[in-house]
Protein backbone atom coordinates (compact mmCIF):
# COMPACT_ATOMS: atom_id res chain seq x y z
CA UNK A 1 -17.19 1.29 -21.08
CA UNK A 2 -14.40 2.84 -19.11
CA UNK A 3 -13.02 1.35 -16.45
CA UNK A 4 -10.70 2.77 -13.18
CA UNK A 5 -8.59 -0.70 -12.14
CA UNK A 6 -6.51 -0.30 -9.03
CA UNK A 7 -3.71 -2.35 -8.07
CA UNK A 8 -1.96 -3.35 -4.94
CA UNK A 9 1.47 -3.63 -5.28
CA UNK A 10 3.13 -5.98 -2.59
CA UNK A 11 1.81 -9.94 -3.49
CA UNK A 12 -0.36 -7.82 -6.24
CA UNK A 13 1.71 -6.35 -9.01
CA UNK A 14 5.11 -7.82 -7.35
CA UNK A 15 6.63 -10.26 -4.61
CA UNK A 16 9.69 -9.24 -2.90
CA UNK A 17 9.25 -12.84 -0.89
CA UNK A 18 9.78 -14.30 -4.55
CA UNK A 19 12.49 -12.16 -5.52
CA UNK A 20 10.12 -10.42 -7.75
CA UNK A 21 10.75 -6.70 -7.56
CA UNK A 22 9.58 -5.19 -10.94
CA UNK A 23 6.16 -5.70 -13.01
CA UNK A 24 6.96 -8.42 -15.23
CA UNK A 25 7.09 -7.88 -18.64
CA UNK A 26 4.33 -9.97 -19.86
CA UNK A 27 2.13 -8.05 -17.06
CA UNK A 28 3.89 -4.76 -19.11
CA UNK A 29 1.88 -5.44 -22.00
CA UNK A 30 -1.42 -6.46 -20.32
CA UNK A 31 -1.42 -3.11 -18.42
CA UNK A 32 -0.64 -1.26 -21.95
CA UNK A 33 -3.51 -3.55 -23.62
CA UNK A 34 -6.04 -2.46 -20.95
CA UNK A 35 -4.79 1.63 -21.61
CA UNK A 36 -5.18 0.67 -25.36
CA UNK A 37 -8.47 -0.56 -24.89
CA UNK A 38 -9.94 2.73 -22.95
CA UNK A 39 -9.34 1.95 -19.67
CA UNK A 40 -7.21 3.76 -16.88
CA UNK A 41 -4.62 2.07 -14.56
CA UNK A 42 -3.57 3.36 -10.90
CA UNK A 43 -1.77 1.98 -8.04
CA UNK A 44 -3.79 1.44 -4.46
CA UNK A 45 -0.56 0.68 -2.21
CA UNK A 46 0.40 1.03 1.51
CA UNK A 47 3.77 2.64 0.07
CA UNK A 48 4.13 5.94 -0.25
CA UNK A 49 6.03 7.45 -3.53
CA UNK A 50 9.60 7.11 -2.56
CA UNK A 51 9.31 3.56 -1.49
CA UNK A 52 7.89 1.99 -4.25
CA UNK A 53 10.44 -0.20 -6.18
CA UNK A 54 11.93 1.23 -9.63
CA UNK A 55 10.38 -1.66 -11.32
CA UNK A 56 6.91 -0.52 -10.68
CA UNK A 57 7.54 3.56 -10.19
CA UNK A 58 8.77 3.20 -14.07
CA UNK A 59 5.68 2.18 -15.35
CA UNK A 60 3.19 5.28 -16.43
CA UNK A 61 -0.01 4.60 -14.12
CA UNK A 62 -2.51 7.27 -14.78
CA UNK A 63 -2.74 8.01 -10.51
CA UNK A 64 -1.58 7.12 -7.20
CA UNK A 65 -3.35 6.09 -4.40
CA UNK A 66 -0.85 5.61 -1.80
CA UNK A 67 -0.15 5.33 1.73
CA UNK A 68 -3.14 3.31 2.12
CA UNK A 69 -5.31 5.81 1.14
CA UNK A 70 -3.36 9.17 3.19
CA UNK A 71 -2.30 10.58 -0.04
CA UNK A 72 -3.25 10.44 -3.53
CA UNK A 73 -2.36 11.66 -6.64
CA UNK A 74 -3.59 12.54 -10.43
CA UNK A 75 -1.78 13.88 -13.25
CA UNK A 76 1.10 14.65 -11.14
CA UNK A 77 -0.76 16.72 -8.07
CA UNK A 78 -2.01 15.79 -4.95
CA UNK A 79 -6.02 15.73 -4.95
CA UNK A 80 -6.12 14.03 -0.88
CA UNK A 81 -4.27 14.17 2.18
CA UNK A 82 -4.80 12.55 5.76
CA UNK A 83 -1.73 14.00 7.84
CA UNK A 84 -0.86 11.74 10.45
CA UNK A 85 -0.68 14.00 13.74
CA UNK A 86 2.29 14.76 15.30
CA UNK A 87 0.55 13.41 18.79
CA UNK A 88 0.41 9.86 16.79
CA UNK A 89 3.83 10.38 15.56
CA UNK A 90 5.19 10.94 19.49
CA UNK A 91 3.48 8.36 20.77
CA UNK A 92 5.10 5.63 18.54
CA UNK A 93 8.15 7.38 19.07
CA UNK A 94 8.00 6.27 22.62
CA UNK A 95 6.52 3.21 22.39
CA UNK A 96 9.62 2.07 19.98
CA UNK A 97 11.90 3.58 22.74
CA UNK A 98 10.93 1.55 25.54
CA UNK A 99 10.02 -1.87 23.72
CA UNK A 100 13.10 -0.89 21.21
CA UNK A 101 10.78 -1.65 17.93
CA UNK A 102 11.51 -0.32 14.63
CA UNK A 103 9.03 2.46 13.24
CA UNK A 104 8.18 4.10 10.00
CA UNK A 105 6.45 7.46 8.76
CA UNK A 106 6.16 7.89 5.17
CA UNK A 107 5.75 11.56 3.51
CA UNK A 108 6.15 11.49 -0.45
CA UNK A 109 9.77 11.86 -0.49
CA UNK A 110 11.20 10.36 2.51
CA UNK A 111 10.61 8.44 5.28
CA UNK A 112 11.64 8.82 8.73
CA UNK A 113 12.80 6.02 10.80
CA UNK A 114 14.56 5.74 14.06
CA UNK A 115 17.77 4.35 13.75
CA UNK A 116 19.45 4.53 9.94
CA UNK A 117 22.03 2.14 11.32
CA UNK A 118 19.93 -0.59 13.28
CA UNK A 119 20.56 -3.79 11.94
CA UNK A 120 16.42 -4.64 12.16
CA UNK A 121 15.95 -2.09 10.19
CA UNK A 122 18.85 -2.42 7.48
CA UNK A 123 17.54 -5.67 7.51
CA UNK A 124 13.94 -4.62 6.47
CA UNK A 125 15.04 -2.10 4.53
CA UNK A 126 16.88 -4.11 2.31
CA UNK A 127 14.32 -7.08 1.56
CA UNK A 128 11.45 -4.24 1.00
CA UNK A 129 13.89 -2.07 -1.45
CA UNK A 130 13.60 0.95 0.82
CA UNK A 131 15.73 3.69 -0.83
CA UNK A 132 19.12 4.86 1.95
CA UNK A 133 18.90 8.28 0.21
CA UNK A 134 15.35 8.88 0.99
CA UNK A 135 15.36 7.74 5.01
CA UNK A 136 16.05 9.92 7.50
CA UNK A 137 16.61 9.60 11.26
CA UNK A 138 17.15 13.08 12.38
CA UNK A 139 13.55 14.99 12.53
CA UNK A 140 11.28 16.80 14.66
CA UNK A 141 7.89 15.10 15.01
CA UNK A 142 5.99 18.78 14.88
CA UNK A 143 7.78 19.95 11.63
CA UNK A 144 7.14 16.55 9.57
CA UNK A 145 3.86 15.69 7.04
CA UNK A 146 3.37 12.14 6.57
CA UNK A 147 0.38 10.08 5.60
CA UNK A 148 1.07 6.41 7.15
CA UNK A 149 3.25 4.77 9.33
CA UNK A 150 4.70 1.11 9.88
CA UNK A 151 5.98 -0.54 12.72
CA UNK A 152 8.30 -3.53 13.23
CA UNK A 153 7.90 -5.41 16.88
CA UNK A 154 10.44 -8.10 17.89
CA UNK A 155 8.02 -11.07 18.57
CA UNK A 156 4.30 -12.07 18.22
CA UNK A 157 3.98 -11.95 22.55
CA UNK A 158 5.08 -8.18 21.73
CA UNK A 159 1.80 -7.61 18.96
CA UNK A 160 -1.10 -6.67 22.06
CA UNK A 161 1.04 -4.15 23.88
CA UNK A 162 1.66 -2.71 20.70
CA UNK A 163 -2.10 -2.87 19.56
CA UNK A 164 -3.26 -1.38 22.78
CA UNK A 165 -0.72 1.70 22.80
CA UNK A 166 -1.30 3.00 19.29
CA UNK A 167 -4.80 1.64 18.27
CA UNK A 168 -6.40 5.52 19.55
CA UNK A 169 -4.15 6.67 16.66
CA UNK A 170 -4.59 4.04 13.98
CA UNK A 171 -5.96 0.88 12.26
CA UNK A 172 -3.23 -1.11 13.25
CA UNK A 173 -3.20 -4.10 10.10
CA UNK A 174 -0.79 -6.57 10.23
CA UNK A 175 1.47 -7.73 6.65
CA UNK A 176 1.13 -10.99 5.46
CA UNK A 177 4.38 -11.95 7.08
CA UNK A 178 6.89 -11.05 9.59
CA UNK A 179 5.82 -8.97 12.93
CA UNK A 180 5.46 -6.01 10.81
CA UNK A 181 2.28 -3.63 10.71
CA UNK A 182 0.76 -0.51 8.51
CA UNK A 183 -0.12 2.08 10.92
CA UNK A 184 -3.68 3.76 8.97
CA UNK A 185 -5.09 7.02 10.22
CA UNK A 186 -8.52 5.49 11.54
CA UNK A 187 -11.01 6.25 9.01
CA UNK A 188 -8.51 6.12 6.31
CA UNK A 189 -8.02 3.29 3.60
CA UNK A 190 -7.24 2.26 -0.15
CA UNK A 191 -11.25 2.45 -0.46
CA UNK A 192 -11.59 5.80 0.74
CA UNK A 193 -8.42 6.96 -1.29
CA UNK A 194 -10.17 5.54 -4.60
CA UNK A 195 -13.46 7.47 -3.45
CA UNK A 196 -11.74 10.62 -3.83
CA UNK A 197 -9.81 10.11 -6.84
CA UNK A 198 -13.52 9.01 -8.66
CA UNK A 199 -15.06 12.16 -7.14
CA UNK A 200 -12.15 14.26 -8.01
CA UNK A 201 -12.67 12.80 -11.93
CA UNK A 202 -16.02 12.74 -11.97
CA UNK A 203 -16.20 9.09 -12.63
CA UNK A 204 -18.61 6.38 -10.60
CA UNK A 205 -17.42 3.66 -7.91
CA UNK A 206 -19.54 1.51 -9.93
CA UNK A 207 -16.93 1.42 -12.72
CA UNK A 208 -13.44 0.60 -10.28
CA UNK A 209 -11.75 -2.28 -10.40
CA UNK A 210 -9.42 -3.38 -7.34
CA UNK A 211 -7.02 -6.39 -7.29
CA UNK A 212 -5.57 -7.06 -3.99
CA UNK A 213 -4.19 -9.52 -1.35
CA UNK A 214 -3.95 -7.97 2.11
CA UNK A 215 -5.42 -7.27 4.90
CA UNK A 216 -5.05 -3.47 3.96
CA UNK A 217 -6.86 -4.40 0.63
CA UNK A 218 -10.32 -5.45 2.40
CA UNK A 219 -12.11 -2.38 2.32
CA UNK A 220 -10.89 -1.63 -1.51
CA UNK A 221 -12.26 -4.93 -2.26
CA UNK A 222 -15.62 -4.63 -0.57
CA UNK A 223 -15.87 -1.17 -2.03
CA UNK A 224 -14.45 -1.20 -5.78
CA UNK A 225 -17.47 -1.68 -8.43
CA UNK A 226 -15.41 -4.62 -9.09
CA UNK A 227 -13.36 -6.95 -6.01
CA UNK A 228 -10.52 -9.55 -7.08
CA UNK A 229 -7.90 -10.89 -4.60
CA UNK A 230 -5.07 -13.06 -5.52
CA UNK A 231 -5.03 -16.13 -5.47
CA UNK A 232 -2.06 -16.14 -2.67
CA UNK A 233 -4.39 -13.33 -0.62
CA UNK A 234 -5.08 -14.05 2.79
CA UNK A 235 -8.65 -15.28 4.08
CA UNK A 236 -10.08 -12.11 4.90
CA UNK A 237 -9.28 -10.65 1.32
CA UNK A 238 -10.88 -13.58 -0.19
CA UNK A 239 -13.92 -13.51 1.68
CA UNK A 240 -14.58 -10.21 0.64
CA UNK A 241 -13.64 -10.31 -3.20
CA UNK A 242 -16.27 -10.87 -5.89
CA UNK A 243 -13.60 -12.92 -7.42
CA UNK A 244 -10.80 -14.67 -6.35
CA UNK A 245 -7.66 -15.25 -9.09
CA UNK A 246 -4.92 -17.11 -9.52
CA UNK A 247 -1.82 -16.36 -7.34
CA UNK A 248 0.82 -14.09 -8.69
CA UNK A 249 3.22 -15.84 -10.09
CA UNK A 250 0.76 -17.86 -11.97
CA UNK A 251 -0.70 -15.31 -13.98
CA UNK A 252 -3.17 -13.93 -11.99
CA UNK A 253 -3.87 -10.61 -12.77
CA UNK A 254 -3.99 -11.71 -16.45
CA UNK A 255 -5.95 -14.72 -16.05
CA UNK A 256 -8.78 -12.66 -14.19
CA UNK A 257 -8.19 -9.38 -17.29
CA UNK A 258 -8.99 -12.02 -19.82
CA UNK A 259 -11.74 -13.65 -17.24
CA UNK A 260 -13.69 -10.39 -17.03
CA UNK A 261 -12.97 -9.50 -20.96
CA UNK A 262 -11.14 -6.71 -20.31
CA UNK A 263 -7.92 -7.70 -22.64
């Protein structure tokens, strides 16, 4: 039978901590076994378009869900959007201003930042493989469409001021490392991105597959016909995966394909 699998990218499909920033090859072939075998492949990120790496963006998934769910796409058009609101956008604005954090909002083709030249964020930039040529610094928050944003604070004392300010706006979920957060439109999420790509198809949740290993992953995990987290996921992925795998640079993904005889 057909089956939809979903994959993360970040600690999923690659690990910039590891110096890992393309699909390796081996995984290559186990992604063109599964197409080969009937099945379709999509990405479920927190990234939107322009910021995922060139070692993933060249492979030919059949969809995108991105953004954490904000926008997603199918055979090259855009089947969902949740538009962040410009009263969201402002607010961050300010909140970076006076705490001088680092923020994020992420359209399909660029994202908008506050300071192009702020060592934080050249910093981050960098080790994430953020395009220059897509980031822009100069923008009015009325005129803008983006589906997620990120922020960067400078220390853990500075995560509850943060939290309280812009959790009206969004589910504020922190990354694996760093003081670094996605910024999710409440009620939005890789699980209710997937939702609307099945509909959109005509296909059933019952036949999704999601691999995963954030906290951003949970509710694609808990919702997918079919759960696995990494093996290098954190708790709260685990605890909600029907499976758990091995971590990514032991094979995982392709130790839990051949697990579930899907290759």
């Amino acid at each position: 039978m057909n089956k939809l699998l979903f994959f993360d990218i970040d600690g999923t499909l690659i690990e910039c901590n590891l110096g890992i920033y393309s699909i390796p090859d081996k995984l290559r072939q186990d992604l063109d076994q599964l197409k080969v075998n009937g099945h379709d492949v999509f990405l479920a990120t927190g990234r939107c378009k322009c910021f995922i790496t060139d070692g993933v963006m060249d492979y030919p998934f059949n969809g995108y869900v991105t953004c954490n769910g904000g926008y997603v796409e199918y055979l090259g058009k855009p089947i969902y959007k949740a538009v962040v609101p410009s009263v969201a956008i402002k607010a961050t604005m300010e909140l970076c201003e006076k705490y001088d954090f680092n923020y994020y909002f992420e359209s399909t083709d660029f994202i908008y930042v506050r300071d192009c030249k702020n060592i934080k964020h050249i910093e981050f930039s960098q080790k994430w493989q953020m395009k220059p040529e897509t980031v822009i610094d100069q923008f009015d928050p009325d005129k803008i469409e983006t589906y997620i944003g990120m922020i960067v604070v400078n220390k853990i004392e500075d995560i509850p001021i943060m939290v309280e300010a812009l959790s009206p706006y969004f589910d504020v979920q922190r990354h694996q490392s760093d003081c670094s957060f996605d910024l999710t439109l409440r009620g939005v999420s890789k699980a209710l991105g997937i939702s609307e790509l099945v509909k959109n198809i005509n296909k059933d949740i019952k036949d999704t597959i999601a691999f995963g290993d954030g906290r951003n992953d949970i509710e694609m995990l808990e919702t997918a016909g079919l759960g696995i987290a990494m093996g290098n996921a954190v708790i709260e992925a685990k605890a909600v995966a029907d499976y758990v795998t091995d971590r990514i640079e032991n094979d995982g993904i392709e130790k839990a394909l051949k697990k579930f005889e899907l290759i």
